[in-house]
Structures are given as structure tokens and as C-alpha cells.
N, C-alpha and C. Protein backbone atom coordinates (compact mmCIF):
# COMPACT_ATOMS: atom_id res chain seq x y z
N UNK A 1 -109.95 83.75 9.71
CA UNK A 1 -111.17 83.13 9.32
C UNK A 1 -110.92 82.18 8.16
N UNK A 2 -109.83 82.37 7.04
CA UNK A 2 -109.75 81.65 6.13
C UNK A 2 -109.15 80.52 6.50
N UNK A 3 -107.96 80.59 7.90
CA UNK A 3 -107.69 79.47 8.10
C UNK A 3 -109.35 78.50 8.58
N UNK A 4 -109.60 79.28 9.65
CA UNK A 4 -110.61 78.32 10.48
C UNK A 4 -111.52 77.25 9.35
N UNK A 5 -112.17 78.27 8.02
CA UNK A 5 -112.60 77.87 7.68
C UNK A 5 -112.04 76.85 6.08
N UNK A 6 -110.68 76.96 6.59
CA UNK A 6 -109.94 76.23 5.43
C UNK A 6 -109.31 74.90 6.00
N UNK A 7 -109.46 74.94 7.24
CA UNK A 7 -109.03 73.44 7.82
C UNK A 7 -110.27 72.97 8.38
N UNK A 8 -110.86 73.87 8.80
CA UNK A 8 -112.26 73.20 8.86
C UNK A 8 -113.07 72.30 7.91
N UNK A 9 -113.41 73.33 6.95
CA UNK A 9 -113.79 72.27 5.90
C UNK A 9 -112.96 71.58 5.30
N UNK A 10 -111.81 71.45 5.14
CA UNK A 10 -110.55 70.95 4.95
C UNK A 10 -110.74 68.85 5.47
N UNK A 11 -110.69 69.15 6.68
CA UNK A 11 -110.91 68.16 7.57
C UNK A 11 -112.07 67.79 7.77
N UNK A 12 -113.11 68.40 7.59
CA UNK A 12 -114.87 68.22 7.70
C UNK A 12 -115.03 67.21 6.18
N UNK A 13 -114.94 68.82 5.19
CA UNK A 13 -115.15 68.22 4.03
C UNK A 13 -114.27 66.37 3.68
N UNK A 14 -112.67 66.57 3.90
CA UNK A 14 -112.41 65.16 3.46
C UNK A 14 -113.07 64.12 4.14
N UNK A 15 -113.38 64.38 5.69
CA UNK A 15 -113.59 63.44 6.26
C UNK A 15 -115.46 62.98 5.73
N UNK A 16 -116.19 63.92 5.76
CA UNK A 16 -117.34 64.07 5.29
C UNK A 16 -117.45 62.94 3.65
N UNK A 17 -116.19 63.44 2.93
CA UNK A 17 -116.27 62.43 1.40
C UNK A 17 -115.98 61.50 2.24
N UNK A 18 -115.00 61.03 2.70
CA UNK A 18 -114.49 59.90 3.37
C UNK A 18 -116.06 58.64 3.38
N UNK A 19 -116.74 59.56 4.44
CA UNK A 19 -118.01 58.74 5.38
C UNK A 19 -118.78 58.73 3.84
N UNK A 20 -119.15 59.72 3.16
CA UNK A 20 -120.07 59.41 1.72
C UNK A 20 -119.95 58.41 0.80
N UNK A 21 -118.17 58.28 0.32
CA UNK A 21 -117.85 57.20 -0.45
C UNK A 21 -117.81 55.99 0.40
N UNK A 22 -117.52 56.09 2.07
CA UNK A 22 -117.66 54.43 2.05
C UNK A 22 -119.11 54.03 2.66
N UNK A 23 -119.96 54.87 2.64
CA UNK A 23 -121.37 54.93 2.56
C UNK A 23 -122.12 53.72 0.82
N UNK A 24 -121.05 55.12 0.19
CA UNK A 24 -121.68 54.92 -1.36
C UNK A 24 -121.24 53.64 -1.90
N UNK A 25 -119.77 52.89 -1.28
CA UNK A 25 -119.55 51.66 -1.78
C UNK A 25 -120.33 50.62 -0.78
N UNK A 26 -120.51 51.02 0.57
CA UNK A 26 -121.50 49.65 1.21
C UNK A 26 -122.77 49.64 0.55
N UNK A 27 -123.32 50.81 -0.13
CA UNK A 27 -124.38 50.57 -0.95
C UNK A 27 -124.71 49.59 -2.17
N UNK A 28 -123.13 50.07 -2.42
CA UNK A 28 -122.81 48.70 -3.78
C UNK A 28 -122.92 47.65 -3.36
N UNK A 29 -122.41 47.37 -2.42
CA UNK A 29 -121.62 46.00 -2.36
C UNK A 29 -123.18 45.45 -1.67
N UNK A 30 -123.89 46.03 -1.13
CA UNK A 30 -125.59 45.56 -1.06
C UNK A 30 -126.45 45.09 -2.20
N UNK A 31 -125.90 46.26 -2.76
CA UNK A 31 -127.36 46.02 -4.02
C UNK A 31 -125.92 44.71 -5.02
N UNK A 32 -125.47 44.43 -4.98
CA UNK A 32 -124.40 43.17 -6.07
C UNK A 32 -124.71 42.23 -5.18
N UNK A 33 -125.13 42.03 -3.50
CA UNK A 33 -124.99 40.68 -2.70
C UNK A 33 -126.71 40.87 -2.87
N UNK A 34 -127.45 41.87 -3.07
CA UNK A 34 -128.93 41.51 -3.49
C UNK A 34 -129.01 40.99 -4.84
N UNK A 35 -128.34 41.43 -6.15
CA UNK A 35 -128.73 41.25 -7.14
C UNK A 35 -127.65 39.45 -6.89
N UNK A 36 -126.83 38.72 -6.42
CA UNK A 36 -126.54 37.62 -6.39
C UNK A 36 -127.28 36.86 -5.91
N UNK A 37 -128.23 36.49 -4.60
CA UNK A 37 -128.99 36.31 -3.79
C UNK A 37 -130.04 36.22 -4.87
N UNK A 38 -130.38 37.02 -5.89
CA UNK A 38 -131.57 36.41 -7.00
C UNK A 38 -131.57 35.81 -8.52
N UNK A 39 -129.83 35.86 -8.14
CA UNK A 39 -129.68 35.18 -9.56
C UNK A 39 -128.56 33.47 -8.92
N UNK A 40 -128.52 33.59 -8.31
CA UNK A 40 -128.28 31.99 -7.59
C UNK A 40 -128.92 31.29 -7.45
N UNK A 41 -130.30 31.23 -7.30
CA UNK A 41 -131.35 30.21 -7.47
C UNK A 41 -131.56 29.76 -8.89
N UNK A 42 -131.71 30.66 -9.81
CA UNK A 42 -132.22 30.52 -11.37
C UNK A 42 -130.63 29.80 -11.79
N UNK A 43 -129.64 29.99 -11.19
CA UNK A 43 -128.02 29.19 -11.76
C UNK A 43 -128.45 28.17 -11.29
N UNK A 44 -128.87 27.83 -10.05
CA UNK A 44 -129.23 26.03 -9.66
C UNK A 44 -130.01 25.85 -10.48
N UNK A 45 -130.95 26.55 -11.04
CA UNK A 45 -132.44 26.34 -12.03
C UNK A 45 -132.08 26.09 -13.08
N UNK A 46 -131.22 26.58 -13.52
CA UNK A 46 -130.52 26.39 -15.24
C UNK A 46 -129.34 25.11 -15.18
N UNK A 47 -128.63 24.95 -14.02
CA UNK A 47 -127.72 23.99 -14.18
C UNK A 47 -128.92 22.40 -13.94
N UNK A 48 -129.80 22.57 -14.16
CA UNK A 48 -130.48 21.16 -13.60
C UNK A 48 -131.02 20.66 -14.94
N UNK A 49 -130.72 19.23 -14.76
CA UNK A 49 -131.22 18.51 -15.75
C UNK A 49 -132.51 18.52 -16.31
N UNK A 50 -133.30 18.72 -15.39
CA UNK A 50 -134.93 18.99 -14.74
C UNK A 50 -135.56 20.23 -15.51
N UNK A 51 -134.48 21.23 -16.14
CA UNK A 51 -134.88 23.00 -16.49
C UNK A 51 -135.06 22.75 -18.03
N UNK A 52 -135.66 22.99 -18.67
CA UNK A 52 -136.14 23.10 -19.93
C UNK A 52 -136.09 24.76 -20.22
N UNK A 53 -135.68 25.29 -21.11
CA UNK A 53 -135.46 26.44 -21.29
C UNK A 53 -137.09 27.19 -22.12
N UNK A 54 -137.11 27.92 -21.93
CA UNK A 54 -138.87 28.58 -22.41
C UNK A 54 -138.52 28.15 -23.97
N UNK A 55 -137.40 28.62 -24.69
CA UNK A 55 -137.23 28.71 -25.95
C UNK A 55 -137.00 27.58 -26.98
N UNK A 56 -136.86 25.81 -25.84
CA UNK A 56 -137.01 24.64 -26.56
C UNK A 56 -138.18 24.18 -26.99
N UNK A 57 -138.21 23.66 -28.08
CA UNK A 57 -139.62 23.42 -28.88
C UNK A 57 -139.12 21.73 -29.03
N UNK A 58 -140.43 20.92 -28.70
CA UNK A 58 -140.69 19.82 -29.03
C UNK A 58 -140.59 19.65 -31.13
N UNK A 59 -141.06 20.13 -31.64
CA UNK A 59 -141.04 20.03 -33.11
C UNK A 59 -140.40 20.72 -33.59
N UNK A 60 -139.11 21.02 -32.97
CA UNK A 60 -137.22 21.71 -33.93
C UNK A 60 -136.85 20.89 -33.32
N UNK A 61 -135.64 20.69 -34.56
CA UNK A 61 -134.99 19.52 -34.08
C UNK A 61 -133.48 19.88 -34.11
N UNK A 62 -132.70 19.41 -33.39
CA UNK A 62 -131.45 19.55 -32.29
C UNK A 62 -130.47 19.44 -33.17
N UNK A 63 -130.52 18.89 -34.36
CA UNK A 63 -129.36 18.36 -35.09
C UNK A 63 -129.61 18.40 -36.74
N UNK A 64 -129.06 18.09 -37.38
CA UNK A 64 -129.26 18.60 -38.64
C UNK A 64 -128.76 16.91 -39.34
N UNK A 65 -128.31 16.01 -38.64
CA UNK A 65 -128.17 14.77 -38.91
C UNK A 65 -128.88 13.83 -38.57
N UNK A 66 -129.19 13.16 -39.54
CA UNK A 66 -130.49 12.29 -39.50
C UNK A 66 -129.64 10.81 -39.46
N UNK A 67 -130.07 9.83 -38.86
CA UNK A 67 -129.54 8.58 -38.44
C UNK A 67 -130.45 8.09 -39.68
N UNK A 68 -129.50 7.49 -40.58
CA UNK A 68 -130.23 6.33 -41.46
C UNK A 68 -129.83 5.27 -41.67
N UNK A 69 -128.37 4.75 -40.60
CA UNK A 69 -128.28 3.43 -40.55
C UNK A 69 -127.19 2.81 -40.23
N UNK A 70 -126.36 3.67 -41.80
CA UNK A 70 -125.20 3.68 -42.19
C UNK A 70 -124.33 5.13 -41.43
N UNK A 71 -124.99 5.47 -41.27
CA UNK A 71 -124.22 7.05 -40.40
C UNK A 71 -124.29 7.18 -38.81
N UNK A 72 -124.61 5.74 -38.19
CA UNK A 72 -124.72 6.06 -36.39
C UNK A 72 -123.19 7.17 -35.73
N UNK A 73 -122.32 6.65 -36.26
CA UNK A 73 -121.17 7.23 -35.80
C UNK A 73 -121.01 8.64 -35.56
N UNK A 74 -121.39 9.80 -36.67
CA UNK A 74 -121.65 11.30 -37.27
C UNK A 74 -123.16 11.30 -36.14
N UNK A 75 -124.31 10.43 -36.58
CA UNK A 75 -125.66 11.21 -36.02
C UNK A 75 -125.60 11.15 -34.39
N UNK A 76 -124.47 9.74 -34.20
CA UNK A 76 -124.28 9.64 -32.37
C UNK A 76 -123.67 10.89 -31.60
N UNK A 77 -122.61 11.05 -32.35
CA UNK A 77 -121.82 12.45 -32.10
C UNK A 77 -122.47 13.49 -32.15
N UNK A 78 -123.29 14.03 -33.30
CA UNK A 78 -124.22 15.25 -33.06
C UNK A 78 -124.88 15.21 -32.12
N UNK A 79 -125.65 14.14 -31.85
CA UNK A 79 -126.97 14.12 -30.84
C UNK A 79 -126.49 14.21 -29.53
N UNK A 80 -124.86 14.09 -29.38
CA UNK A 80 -124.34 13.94 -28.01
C UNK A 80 -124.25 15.18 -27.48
N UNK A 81 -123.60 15.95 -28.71
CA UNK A 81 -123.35 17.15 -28.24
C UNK A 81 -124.27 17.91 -28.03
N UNK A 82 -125.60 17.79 -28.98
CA UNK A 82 -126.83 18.56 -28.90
C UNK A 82 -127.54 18.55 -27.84
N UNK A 83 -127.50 17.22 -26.42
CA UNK A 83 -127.75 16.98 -25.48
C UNK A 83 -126.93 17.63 -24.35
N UNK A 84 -125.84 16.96 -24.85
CA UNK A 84 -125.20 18.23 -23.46
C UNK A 84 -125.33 19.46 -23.88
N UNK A 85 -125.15 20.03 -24.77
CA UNK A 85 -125.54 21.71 -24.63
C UNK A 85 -127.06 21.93 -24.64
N UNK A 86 -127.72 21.07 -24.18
CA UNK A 86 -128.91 21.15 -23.80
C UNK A 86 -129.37 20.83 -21.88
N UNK A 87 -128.07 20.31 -21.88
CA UNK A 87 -127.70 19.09 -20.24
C UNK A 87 -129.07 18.48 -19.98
N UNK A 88 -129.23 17.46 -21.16
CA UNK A 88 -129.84 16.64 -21.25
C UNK A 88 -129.42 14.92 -21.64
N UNK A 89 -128.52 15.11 -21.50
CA UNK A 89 -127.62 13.61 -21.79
C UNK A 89 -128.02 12.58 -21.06
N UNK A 90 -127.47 13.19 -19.87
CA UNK A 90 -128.01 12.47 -18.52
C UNK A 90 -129.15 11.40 -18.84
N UNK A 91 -130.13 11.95 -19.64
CA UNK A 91 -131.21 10.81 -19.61
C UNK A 91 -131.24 9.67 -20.61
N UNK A 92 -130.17 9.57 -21.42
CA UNK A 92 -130.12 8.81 -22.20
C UNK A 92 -128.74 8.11 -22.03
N UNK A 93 -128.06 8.52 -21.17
CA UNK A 93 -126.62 7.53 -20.72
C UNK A 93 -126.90 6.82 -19.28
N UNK A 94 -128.33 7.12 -18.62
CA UNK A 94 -128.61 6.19 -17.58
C UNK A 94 -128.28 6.34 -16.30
N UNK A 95 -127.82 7.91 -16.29
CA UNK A 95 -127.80 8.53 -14.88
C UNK A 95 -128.99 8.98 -14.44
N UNK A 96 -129.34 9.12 -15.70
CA UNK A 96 -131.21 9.74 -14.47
C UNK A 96 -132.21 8.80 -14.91
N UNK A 97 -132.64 7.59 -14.64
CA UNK A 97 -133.32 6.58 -15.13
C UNK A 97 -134.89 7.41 -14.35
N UNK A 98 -135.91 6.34 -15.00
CA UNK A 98 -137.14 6.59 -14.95
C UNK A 98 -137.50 6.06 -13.02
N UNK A 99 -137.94 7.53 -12.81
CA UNK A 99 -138.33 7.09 -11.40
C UNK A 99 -139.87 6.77 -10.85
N UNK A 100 -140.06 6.05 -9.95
CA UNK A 100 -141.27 5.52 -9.78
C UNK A 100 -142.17 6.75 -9.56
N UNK A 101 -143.99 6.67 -9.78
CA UNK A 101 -144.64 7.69 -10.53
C UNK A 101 -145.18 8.50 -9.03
N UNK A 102 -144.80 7.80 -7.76
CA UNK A 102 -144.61 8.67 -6.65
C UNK A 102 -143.46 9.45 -6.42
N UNK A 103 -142.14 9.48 -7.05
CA UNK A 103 -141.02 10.22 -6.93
C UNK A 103 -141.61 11.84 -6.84
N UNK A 104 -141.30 12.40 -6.42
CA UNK A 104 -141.60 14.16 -6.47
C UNK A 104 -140.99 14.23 -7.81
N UNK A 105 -139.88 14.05 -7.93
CA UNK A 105 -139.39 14.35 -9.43
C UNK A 105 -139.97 13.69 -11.28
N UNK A 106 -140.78 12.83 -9.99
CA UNK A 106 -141.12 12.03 -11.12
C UNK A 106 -141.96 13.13 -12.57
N UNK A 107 -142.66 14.08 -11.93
CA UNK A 107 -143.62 15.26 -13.49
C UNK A 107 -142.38 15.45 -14.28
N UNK A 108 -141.39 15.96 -13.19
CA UNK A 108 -140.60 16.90 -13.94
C UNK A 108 -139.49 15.50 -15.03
N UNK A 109 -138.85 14.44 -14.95
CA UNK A 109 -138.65 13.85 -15.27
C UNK A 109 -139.76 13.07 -16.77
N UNK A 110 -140.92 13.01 -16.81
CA UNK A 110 -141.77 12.51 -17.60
C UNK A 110 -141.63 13.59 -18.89
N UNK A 111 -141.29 15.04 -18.59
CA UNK A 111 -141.84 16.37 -19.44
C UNK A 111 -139.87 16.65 -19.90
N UNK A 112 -139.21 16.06 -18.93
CA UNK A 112 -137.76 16.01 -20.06
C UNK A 112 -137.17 14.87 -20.86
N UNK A 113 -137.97 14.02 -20.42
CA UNK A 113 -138.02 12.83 -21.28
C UNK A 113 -138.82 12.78 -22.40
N UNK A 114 -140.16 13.38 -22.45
CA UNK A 114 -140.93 13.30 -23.84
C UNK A 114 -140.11 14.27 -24.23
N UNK A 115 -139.26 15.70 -24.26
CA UNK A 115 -138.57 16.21 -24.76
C UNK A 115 -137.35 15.46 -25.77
N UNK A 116 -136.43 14.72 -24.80
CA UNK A 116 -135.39 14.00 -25.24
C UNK A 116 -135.55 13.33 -26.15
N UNK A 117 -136.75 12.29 -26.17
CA UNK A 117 -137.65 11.07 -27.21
C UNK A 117 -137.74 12.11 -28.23
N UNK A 118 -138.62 13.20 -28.58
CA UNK A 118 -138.91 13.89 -29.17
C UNK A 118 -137.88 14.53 -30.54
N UNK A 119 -136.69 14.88 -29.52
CA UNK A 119 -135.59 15.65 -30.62
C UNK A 119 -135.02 14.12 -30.98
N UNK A 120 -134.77 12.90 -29.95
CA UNK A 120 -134.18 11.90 -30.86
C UNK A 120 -135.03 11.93 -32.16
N UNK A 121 -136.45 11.18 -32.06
CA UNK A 121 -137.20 10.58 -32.89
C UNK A 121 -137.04 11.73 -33.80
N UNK A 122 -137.56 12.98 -33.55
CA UNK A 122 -136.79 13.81 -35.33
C UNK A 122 -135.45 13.81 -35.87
N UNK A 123 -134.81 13.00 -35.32
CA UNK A 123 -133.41 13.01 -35.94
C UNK A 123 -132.95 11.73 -36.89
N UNK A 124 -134.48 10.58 -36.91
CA UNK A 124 -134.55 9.53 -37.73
C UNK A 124 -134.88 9.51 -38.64
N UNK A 125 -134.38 8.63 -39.73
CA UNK A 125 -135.03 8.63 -41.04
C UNK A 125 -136.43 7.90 -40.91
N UNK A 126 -137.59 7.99 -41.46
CA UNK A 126 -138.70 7.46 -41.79
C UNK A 126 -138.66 5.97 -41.48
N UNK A 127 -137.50 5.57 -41.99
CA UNK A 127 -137.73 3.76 -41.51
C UNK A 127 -137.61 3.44 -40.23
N UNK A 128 -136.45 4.14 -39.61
CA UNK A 128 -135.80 4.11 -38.47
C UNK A 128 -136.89 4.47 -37.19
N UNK A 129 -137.56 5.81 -37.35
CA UNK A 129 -138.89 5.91 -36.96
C UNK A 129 -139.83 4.98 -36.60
N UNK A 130 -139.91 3.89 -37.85
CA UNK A 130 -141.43 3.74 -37.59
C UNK A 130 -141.17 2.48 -36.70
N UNK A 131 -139.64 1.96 -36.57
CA UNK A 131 -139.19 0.81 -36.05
C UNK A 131 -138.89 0.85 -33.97
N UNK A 132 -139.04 2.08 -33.80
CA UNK A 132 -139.14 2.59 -32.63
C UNK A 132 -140.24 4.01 -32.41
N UNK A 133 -141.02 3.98 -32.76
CA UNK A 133 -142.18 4.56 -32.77
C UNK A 133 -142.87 4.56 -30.88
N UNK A 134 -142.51 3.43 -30.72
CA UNK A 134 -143.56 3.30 -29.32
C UNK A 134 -142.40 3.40 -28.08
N UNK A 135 -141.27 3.43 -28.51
CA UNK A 135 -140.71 3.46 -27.16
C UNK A 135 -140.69 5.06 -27.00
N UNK A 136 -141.03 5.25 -25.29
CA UNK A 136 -141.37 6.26 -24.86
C UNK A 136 -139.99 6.60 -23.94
N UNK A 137 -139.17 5.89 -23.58
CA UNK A 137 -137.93 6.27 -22.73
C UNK A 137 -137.17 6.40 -23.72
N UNK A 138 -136.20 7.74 -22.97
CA UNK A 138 -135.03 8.61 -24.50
C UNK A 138 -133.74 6.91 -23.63
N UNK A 139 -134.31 6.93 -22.54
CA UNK A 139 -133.10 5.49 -22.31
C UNK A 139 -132.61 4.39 -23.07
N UNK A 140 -134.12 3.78 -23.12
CA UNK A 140 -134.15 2.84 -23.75
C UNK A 140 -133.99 2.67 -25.56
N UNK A 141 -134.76 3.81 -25.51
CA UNK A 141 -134.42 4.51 -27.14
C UNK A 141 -132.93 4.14 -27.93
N UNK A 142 -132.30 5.29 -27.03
CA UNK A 142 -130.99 5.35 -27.06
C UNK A 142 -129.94 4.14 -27.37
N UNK A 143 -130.25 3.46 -26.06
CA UNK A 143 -129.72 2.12 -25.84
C UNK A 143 -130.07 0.80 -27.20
N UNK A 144 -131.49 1.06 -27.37
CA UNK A 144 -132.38 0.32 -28.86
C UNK A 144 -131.08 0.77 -30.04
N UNK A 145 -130.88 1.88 -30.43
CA UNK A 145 -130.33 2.73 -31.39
C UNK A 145 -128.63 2.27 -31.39
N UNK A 146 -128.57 2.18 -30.52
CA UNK A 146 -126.68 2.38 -30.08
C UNK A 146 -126.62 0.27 -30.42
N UNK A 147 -127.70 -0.31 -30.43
CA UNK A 147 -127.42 -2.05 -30.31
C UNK A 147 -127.60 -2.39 -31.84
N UNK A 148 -128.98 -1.37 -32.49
CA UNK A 148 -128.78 -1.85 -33.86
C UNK A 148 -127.80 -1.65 -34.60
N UNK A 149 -127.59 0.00 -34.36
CA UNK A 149 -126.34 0.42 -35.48
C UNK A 149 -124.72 1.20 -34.76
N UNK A 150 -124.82 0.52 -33.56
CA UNK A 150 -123.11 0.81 -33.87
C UNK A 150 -122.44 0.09 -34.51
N UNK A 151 -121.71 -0.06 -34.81
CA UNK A 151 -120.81 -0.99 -35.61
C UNK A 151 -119.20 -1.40 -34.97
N UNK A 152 -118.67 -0.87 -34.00
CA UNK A 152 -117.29 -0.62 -33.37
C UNK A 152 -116.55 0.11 -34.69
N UNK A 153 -115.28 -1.01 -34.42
CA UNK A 153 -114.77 -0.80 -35.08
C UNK A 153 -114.65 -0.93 -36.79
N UNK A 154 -114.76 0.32 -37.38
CA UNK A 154 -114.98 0.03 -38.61
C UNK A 154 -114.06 -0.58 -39.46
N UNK A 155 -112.60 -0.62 -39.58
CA UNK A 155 -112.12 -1.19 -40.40
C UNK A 155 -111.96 -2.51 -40.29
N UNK A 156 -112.30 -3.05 -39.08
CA UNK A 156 -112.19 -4.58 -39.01
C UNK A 156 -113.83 -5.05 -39.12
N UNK A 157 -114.85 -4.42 -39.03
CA UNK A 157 -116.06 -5.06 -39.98
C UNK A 157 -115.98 -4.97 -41.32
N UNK A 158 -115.17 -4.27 -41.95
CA UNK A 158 -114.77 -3.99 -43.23
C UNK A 158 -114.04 -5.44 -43.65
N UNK A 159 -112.72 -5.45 -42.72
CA UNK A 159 -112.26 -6.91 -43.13
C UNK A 159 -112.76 -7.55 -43.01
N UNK A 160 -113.68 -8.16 -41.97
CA UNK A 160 -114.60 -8.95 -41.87
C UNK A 160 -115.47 -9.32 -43.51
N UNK A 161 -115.69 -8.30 -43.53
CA UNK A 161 -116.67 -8.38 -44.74
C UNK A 161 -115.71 -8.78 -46.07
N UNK A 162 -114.84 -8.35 -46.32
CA UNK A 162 -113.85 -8.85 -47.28
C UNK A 162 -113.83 -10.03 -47.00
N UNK A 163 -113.40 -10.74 -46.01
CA UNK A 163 -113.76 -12.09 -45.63
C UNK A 163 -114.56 -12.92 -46.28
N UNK A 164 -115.56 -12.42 -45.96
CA UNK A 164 -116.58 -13.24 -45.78
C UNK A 164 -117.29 -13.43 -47.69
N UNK A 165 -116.88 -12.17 -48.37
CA UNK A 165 -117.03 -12.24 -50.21
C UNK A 165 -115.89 -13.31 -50.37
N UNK A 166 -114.60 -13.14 -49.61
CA UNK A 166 -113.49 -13.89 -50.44
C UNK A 166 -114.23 -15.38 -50.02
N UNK A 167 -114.89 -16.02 -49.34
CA UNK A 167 -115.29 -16.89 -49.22
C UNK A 167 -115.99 -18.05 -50.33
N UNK A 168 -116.55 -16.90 -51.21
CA UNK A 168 -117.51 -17.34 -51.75
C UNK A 168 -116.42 -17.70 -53.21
């Protein structure tokens, strides 16, 4: 009897774990292809230019450098980076231009753009502000900003400018 019932359950029992554990791992591998299946949509949702995160505020501002004229170079660089780790760049380097006001995308485009305008325009000094006040595209903004005060290369506007004293 001890055999019968020692190869019995022997062979019952392993085979029995056998069928339980690969029971218990197709269970897994369900509930990880369910829990992927609902977090793959919200990854397309978050990777989109279009997604505004609940926790961005129109009145905080992105950068801690303020453009006053003489500093485009430092405030260009912050604001660049503050955009892409926002993946909001896009709208101010002219890959996602303003689409006509029948586009489907067009709401969602209007509400990341007053965003973009928004953290630029707090990142200006008071003069700089009041001199682009009305433009409403972070495009054109941008583009306005990058024509008054880049400067290229700095040490040859420098010579330049030595120049132009030794002149006198």
C-alpha cells in the first residue's frame, strides 16, 4: 500500500504541481499581456506632442533663466531643454506648425501652443515682454526671439566691434 500510494501520489502529485504551476504561470503571463494592453495606449498618450501632463501649470515657469538680451545663448539652451523634457519643442522648431481651424488636431494644437507661448513669455524680462506681447504662435515667437538676439558667433562680433571703436 505504501508503494501504491507512494508512486501514486508520487506521479499524481508531481504531475498534478506540474499542471498547477503551468496553470499558475499562464495566469501571469495573462494578467502582464492585460496589464500591457492598458498601459500602451497612455505610452502613445504620453509620447505625443499633443499630451500635456495634469501637473503643467500655465503660470510656473520652465526655466529659471530669463532672456534679457544679452543672455539669448544660456536662456536659448535652457528653454530647449525645458521643451524637450516637456516634448514640446516640436512647436517652436516648425515641425508642428499651426493647422487650419478644421484640422481635428487643430483644439488640441491651440491648448499646447498657448502652453508653449506661455512658459516662453515667463521666461522674458519686462521689456522683452512687452515687445512681443501679441504674438500668439510659440513659432513665430521663437523665430521673433532667435532674429533679434542671436548673435552667432561671439568672438567675431566682438572683433567686429573693436573695429568699429578703432575707427573712430
Amino acid at each position: 500500500m505504501a508503494e501504491k500510494s507512494g508512486s501514486g501520489s508520487g506521479s499524481g502529485g508531481v504531475g498534478a504541481m506540474d499542471a498547477q504551476q503551468f496553470a499558475a504561470f499562464f495566469s501571469q503571463v495573462a494578467q502582464i499581456q492585460s496589464h500591457l494592453n492598458k498601459t500602451n495606449p497612455n505610452q502613445d498618450r504620453l509620447s505625443s506632442p499633443y499630451y500635456i501632463l495634469p501637473s503643467e501649470n500655465l503660470g510656473i515657469p520652465i526655466t529659471n533663466v530669463t532672456l534679457t538680451g544679452s543672455n539669448y545663448s544660456a536662456w536659448n539652451k535652457a528653454m530647449m531643454n525645458a521643451l524637450y523634457s516637456k516634448n514640446k519643442f516640436e512647436f517652436v522648431d516648425g515641425t508642428i506648425l499651426k493647422p487650419e481651424r478644421t484640422d481635428p488636431n487643430f483644439k488640441a494644437w491651440q491648448r499646447c501652443n498657448t502652453y508653449v507661448v506661455a512658459w516662453i513669455n515667463l521666461s522674458l524680462s519686462p521689456d522683452i515682454y512687452q515687445s512681443v506681447l501679441w504674438n500668439n504662435v510659440a513659432y513665430d515667437l521663437w523665430t521673433d526671439l532667435r532674429h533679434r538676439y542671436y548673435q552667432g558667433d561671439m568672438f567675431r562680433v566682438a572683433e567686429l566691434n573693436e573695429e568699429i571703436y578703432a575707427l573712430k
